[in-house]
C-alpha atoms as a PDB file:
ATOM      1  CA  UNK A   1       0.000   0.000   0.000  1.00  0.00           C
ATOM      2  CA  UNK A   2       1.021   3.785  -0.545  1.00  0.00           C
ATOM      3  CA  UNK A   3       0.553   6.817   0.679  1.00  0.00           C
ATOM      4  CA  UNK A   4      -0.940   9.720  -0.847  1.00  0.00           C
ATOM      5  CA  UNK A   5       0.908  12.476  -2.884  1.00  0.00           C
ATOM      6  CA  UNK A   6      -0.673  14.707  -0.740  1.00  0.00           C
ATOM      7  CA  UNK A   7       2.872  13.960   1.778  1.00  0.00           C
ATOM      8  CA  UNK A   8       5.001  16.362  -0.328  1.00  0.00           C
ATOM      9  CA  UNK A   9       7.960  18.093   0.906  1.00  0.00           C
ATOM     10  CA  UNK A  10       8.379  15.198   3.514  1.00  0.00           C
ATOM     11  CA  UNK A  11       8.665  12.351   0.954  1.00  0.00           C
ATOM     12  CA  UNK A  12      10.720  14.682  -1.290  1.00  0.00           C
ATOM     13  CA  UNK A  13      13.290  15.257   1.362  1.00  0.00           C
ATOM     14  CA  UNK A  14      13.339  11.588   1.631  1.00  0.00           C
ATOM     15  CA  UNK A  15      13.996  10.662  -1.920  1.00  0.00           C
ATOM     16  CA  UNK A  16      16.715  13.780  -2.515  1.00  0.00           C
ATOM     17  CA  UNK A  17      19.862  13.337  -3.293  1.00  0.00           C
ATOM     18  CA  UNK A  18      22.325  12.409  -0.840  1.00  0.00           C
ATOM     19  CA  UNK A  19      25.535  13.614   0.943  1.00  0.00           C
ATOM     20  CA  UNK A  20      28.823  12.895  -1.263  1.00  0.00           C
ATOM     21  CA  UNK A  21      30.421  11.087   2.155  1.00  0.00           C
ATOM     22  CA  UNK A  22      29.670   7.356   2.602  1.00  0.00           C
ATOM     23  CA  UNK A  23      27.219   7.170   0.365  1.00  0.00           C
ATOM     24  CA  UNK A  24      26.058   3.430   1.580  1.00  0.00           C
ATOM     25  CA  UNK A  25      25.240   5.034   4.887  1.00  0.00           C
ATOM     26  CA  UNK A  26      23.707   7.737   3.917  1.00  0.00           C
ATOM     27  CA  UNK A  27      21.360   5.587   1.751  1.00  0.00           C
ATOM     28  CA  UNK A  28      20.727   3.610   4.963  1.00  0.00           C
ATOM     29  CA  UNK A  29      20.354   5.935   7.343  1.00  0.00           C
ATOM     30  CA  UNK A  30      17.971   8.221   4.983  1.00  0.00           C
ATOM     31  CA  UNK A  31      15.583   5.167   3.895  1.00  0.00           C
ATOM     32  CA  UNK A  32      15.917   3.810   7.550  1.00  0.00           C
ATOM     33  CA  UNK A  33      14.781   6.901   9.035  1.00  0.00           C
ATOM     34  CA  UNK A  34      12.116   7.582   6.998  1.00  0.00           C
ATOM     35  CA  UNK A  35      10.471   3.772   7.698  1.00  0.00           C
ATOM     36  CA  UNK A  36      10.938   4.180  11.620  1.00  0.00           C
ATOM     37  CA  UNK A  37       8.791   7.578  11.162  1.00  0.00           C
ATOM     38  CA  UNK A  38       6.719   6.123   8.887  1.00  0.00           C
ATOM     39  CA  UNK A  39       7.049   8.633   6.422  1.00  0.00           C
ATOM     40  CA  UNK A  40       6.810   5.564   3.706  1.00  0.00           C
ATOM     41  CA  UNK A  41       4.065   2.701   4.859  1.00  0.00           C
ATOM     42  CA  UNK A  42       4.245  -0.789   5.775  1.00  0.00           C
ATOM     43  CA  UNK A  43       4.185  -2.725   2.629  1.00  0.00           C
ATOM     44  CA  UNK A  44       4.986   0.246   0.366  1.00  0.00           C
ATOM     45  CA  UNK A  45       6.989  -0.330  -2.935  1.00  0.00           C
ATOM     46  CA  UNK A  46      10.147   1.880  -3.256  1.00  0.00           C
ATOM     47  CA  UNK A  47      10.604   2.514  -6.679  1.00  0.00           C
ATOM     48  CA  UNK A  48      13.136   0.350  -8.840  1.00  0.00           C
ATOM     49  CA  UNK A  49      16.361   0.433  -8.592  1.00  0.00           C
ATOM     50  CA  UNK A  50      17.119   2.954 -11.393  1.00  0.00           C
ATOM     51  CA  UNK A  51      15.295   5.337 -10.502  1.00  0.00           C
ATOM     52  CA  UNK A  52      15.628   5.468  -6.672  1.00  0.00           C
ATOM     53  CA  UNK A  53      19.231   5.741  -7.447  1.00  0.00           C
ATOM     54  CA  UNK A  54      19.236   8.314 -10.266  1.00  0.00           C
ATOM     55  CA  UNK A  55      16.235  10.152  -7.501  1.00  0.00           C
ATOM     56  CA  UNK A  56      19.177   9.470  -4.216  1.00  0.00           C
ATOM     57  CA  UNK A  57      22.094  10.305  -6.802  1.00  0.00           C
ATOM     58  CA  UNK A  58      23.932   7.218  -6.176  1.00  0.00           C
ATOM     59  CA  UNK A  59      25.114   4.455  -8.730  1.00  0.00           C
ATOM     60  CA  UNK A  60      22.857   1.343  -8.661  1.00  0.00           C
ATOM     61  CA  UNK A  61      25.827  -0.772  -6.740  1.00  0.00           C
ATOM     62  CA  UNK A  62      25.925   1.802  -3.824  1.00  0.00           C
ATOM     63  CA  UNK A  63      21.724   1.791  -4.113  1.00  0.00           C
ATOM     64  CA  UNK A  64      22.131  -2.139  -3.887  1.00  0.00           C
ATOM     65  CA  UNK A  65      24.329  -2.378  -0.933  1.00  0.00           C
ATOM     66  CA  UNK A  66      22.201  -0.162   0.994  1.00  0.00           C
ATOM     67  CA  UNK A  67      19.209  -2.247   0.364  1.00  0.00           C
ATOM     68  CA  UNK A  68      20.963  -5.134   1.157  1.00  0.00           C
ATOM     69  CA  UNK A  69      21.668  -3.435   4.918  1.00  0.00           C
ATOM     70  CA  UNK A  70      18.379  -2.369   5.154  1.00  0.00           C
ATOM     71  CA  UNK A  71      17.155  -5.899   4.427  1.00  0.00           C
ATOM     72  CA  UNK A  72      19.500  -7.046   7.309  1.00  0.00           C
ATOM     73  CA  UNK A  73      18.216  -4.833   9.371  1.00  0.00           C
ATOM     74  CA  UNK A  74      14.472  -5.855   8.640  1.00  0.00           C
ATOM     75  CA  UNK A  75      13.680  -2.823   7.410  1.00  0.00           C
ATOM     76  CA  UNK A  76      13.183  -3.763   3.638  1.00  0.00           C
ATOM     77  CA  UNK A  77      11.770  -6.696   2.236  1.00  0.00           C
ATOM     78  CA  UNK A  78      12.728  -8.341  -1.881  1.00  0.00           C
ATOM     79  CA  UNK A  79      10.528 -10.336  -3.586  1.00  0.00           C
ATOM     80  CA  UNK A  80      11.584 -11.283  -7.175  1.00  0.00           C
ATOM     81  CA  UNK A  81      10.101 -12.002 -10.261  1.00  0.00           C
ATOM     82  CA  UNK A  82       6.686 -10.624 -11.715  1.00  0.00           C
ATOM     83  CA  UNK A  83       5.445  -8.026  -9.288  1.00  0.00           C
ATOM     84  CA  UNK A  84       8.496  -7.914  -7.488  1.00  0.00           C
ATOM     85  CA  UNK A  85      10.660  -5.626  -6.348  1.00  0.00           C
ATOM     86  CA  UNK A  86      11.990  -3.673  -2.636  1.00  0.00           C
ATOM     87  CA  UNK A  87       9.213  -3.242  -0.192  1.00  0.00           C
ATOM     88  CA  UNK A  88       8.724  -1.730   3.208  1.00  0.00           C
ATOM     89  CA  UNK A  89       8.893  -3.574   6.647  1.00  0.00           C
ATOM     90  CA  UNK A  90       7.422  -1.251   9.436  1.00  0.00           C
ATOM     91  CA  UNK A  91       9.749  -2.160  12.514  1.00  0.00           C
ATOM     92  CA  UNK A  92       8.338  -3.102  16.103  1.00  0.00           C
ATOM     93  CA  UNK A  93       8.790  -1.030  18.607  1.00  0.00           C
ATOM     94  CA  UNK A  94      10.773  -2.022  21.494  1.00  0.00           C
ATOM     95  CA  UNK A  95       8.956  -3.425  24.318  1.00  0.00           C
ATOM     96  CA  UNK A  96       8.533  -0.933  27.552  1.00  0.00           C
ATOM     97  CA  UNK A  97      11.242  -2.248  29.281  1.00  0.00           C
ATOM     98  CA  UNK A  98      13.780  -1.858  26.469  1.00  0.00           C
ATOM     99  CA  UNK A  99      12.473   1.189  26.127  1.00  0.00           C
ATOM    100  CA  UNK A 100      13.422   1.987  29.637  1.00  0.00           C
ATOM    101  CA  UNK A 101      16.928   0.346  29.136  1.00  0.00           C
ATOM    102  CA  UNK A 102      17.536   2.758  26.358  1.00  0.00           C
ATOM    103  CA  UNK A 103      16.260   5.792  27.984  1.00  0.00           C
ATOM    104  CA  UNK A 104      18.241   5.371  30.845  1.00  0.00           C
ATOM    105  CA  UNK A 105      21.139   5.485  28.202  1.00  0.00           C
ATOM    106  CA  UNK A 106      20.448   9.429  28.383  1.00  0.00           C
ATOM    107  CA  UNK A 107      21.233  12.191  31.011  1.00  0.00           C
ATOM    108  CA  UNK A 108      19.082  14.257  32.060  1.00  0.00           C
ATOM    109  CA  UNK A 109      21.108  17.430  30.833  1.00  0.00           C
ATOM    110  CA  UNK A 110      21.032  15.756  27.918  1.00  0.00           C
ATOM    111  CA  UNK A 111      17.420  14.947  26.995  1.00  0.00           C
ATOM    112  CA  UNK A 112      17.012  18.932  27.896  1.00  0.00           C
ATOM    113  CA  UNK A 113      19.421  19.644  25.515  1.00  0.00           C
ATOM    114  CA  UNK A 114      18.015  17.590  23.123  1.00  0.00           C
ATOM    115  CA  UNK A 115      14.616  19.188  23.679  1.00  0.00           C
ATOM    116  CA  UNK A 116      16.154  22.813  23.328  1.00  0.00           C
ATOM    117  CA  UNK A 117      17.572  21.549  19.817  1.00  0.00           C
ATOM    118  CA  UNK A 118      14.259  19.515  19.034  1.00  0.00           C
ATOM    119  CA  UNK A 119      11.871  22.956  20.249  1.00  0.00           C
ATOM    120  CA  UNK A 120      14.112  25.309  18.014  1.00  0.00           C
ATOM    121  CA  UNK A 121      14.019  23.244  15.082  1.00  0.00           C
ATOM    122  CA  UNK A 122      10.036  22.796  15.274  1.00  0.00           C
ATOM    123  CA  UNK A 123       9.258  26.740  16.474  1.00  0.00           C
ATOM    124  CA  UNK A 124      11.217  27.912  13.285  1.00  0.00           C
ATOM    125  CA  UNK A 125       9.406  25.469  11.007  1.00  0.00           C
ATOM    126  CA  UNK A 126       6.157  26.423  12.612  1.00  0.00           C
ATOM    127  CA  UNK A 127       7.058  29.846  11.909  1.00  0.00           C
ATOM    128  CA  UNK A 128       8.234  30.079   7.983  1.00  0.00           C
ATOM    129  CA  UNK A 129       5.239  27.171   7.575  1.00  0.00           C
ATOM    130  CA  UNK A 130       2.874  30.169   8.509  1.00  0.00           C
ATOM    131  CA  UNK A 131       4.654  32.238   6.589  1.00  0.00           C
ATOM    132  CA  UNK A 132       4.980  30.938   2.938  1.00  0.00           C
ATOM    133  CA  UNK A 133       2.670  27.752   2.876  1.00  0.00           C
ATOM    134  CA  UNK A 134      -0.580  27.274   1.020  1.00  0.00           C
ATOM    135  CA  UNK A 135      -3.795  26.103   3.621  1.00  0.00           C
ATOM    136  CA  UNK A 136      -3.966  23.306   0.755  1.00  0.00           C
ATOM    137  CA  UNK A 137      -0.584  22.103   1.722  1.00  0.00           C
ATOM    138  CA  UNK A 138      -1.427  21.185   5.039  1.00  0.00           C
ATOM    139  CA  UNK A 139      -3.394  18.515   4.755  1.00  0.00           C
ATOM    140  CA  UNK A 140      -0.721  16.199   5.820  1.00  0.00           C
ATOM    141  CA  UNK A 141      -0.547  17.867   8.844  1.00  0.00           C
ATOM    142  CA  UNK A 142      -3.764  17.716   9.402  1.00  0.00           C
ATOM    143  CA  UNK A 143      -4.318  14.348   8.302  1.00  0.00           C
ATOM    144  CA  UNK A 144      -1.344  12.907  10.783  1.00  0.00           C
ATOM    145  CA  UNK A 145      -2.792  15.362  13.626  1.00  0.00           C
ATOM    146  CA  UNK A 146      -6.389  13.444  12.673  1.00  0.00           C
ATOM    147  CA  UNK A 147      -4.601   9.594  12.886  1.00  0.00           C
ATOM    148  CA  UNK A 148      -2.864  10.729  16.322  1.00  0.00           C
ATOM    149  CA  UNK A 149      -6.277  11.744  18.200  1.00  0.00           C
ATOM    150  CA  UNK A 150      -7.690   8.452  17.003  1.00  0.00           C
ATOM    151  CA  UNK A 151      -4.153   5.939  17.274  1.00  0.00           C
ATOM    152  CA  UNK A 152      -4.575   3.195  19.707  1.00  0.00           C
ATOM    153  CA  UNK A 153      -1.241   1.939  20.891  1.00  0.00           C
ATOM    154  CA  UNK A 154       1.705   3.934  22.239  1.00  0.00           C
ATOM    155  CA  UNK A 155       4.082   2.593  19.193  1.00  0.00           C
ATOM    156  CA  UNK A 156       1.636   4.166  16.493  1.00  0.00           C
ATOM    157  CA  UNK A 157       0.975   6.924  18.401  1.00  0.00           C
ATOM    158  CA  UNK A 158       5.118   8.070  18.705  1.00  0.00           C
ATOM    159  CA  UNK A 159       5.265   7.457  15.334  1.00  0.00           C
ATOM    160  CA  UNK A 160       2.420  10.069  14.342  1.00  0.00           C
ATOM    161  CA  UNK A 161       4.217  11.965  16.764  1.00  0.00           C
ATOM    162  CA  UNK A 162       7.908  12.145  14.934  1.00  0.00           C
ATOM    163  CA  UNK A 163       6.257  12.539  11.749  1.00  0.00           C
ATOM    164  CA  UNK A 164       4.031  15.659  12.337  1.00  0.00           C
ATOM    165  CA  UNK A 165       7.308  17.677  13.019  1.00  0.00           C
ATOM    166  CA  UNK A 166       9.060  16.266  10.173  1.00  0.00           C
ATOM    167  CA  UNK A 167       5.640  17.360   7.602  1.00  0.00           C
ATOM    168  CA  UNK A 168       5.850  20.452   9.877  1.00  0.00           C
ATOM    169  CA  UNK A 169       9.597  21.159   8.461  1.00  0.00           C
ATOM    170  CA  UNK A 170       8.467  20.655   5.077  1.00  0.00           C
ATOM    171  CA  UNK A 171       5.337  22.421   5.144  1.00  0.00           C
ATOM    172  CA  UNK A 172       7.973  25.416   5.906  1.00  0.00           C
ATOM    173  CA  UNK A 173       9.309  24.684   2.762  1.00  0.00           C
ATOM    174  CA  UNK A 174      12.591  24.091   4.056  1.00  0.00           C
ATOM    175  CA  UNK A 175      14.816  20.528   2.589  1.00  0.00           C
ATOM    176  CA  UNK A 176      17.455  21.460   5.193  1.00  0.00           C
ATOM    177  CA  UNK A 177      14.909  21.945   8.291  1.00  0.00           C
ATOM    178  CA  UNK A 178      12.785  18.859   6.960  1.00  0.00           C
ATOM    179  CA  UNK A 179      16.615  16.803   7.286  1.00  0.00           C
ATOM    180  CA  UNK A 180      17.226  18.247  10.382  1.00  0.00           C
ATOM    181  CA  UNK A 181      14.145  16.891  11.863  1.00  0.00           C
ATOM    182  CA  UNK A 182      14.128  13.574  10.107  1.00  0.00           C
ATOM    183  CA  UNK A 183      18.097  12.902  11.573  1.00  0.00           C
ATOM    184  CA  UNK A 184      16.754  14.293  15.301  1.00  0.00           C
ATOM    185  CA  UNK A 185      13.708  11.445  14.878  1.00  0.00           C
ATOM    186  CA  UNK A 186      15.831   8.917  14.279  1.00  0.00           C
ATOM    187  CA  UNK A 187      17.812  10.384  17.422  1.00  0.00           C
ATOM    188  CA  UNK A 188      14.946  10.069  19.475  1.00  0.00           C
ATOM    189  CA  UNK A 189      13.327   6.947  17.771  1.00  0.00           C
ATOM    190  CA  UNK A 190      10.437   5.467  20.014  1.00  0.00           C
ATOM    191  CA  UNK A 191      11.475   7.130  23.352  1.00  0.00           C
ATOM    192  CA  UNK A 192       7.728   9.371  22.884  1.00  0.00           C
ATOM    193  CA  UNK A 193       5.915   6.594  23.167  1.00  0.00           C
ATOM    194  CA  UNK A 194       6.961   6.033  26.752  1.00  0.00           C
ATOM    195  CA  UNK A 195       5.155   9.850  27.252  1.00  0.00           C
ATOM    196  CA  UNK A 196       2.053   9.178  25.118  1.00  0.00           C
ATOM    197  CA  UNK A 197       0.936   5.883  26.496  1.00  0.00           C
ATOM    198  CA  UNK A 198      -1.729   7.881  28.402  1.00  0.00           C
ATOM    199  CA  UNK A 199      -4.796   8.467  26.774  1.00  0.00           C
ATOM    200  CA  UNK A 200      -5.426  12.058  28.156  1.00  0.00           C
ATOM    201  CA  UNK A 201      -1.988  12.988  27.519  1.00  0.00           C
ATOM    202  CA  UNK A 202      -2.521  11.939  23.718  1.00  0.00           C
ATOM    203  CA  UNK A 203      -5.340  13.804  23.260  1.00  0.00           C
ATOM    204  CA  UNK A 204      -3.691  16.730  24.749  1.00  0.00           C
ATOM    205  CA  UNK A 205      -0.584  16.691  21.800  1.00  0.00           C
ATOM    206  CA  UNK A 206      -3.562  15.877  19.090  1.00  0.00           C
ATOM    207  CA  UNK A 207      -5.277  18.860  20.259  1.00  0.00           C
ATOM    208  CA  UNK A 208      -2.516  20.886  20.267  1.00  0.00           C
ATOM    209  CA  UNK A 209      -1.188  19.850  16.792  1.00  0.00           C
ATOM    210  CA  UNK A 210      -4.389  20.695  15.635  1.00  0.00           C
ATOM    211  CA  UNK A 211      -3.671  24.602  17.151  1.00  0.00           C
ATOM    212  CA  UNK A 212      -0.378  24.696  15.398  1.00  0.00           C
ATOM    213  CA  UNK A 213      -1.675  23.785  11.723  1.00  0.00           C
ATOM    214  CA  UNK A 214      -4.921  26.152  12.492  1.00  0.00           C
ATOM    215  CA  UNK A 215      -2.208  29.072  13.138  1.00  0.00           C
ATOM    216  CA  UNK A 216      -0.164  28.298  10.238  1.00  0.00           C
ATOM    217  CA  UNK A 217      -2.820  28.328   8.131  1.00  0.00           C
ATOM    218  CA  UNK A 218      -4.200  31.665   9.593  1.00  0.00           C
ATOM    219  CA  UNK A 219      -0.682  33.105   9.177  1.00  0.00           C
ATOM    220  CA  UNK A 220      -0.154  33.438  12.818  1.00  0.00           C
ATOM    221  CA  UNK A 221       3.484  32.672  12.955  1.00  0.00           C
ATOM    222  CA  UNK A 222       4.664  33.865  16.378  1.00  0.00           C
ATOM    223  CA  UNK A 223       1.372  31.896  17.729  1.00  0.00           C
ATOM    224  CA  UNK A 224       2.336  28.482  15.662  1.00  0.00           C
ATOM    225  CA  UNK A 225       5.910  28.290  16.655  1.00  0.00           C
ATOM    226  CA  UNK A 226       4.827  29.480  20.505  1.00  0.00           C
ATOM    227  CA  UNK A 227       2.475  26.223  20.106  1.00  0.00           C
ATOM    228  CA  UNK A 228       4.972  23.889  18.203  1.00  0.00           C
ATOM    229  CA  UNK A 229       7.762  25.026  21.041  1.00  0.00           C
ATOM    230  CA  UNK A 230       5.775  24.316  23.534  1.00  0.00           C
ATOM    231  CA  UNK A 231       4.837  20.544  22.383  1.00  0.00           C
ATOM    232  CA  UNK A 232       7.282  19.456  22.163  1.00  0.00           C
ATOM    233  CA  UNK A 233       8.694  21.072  25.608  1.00  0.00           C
ATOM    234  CA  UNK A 234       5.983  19.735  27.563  1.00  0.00           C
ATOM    235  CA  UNK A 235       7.107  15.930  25.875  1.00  0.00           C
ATOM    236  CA  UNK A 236      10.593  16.694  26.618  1.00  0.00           C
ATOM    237  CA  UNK A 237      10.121  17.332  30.327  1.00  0.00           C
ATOM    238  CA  UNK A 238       7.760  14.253  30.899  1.00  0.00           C
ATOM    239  CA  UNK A 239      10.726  11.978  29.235  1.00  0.00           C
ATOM    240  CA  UNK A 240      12.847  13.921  32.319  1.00  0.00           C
ATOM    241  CA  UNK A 241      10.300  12.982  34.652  1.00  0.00           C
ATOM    242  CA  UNK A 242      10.282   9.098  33.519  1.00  0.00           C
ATOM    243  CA  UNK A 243      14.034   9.418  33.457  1.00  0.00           C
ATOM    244  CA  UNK A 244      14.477  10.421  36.799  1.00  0.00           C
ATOM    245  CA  UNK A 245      12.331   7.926  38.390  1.00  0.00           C
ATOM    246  CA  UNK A 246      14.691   5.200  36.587  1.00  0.00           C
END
């Protein structure tokens, strides 16, 4: 299955062309990323091997071995012959305790830091998104902030999570910003979900994504990067909370 067009910027980040400097991993990490976010859906077909390389800027052998990690990885699936060809494999998220175990691999000082980094990035965005997009460019905003209010489990839910910032940086119509936030995602990875396991506390994010794309589309910036800021703030000091009772 695929998404919709409708994803824009976000997908086009995903599928530009990448850094000069170990190209493999670049591949990797950019593809990788973009699965764990969910930017491209369980079961989607990347496109073939010519063209995802000519669209990544890499020769097919580099494209090849990159697959090849990402298959080891279980992030990619092959299936040859007729209908064939590379397909998505959403990862699971790590159980709660893992998830604990890696969280604990983080200072406090550091997931503040990391939340000063993660708030500018997303306030800025929030900001040029009022700015210069179109209100018919949002609708992957919306349509993520619409999935979050209505996600079930905590895994699906951090995912929504990661991926309205990263639509938010390319609703500002920014490939560096949208970059930014896909690399600081894939910092993160599923750490959120240890925050938005509570219902009330999901509805409260949904609710407020829904603010920031109804200021962005009213041209409010200083009001939709106040909102964005504070998201992802608030998220930031309840992983410090959970981190200090560890």
């Amino acid at each position: 299955m695929s998404r919709p067009d409708a994803d824009g910027g976000a997908r086009r980040a995903v599928f530009s062309p990448v850094d000069t400097r170990a190209r493999v991993d670049a591949v990797v990490r950019r593809i990788g990323d973009a699965i764990e976010l969910g930017l491209l859906a369980d079961g989607e077909q990347l496109p073939g091997e010519s063209e995802l390389a000519g669209q990544l800027g890499v020769s097919t052998v580099t494209l090849r071995e990159a697959l090849m990690a990402l298959r080891q990885r279980g992030l990619v699936t092959t299936r040859r012959g007729r209908g064939g060809g590379s397909f998505v494999a959403l990862p699971e998220v790590p159980a709660g305790e893992r998830l604990k175990d890696r969280l604990r691999g983080w200072s406090t000082e550091e997931l503040r830091d990391l939340g000063d980094h993660w708030a500018a990035l997303s306030g800025a965005a929030a900001r040029l998104a009022a700015e210069r997009t179109e209100p018919a460019d949002l609708e992957p905003l919306r349509r993520t902030a619409r999935e979050l209010a209505r996600a079930a489990d905590a895994a699906a839910r951090g995912r929504l999570y990661g991926r309205f910032h990263v639509e938010l940086a390319a609703a500002a119509q920014s490939a560096r910003l949208t970059r930014e936030q896909v690399a600081l995602q894939s910092e993160v990875g599923a750490l959120p979900c240890l925050v938005l396991a509570e219902d009330a506390y999901r509805e409260e994010v949904a609710d407020r994504h829904r603010r920031v794309v109804a200021a962005v589309q009213d041209g409010a910036d200083e009001t939709a990067g106040a909102l964005a800021e504070r998201c992802v703030r608030e998220s930031t000091a309840r992983l410090v909370a959970v981190r200090l009772t560890l």
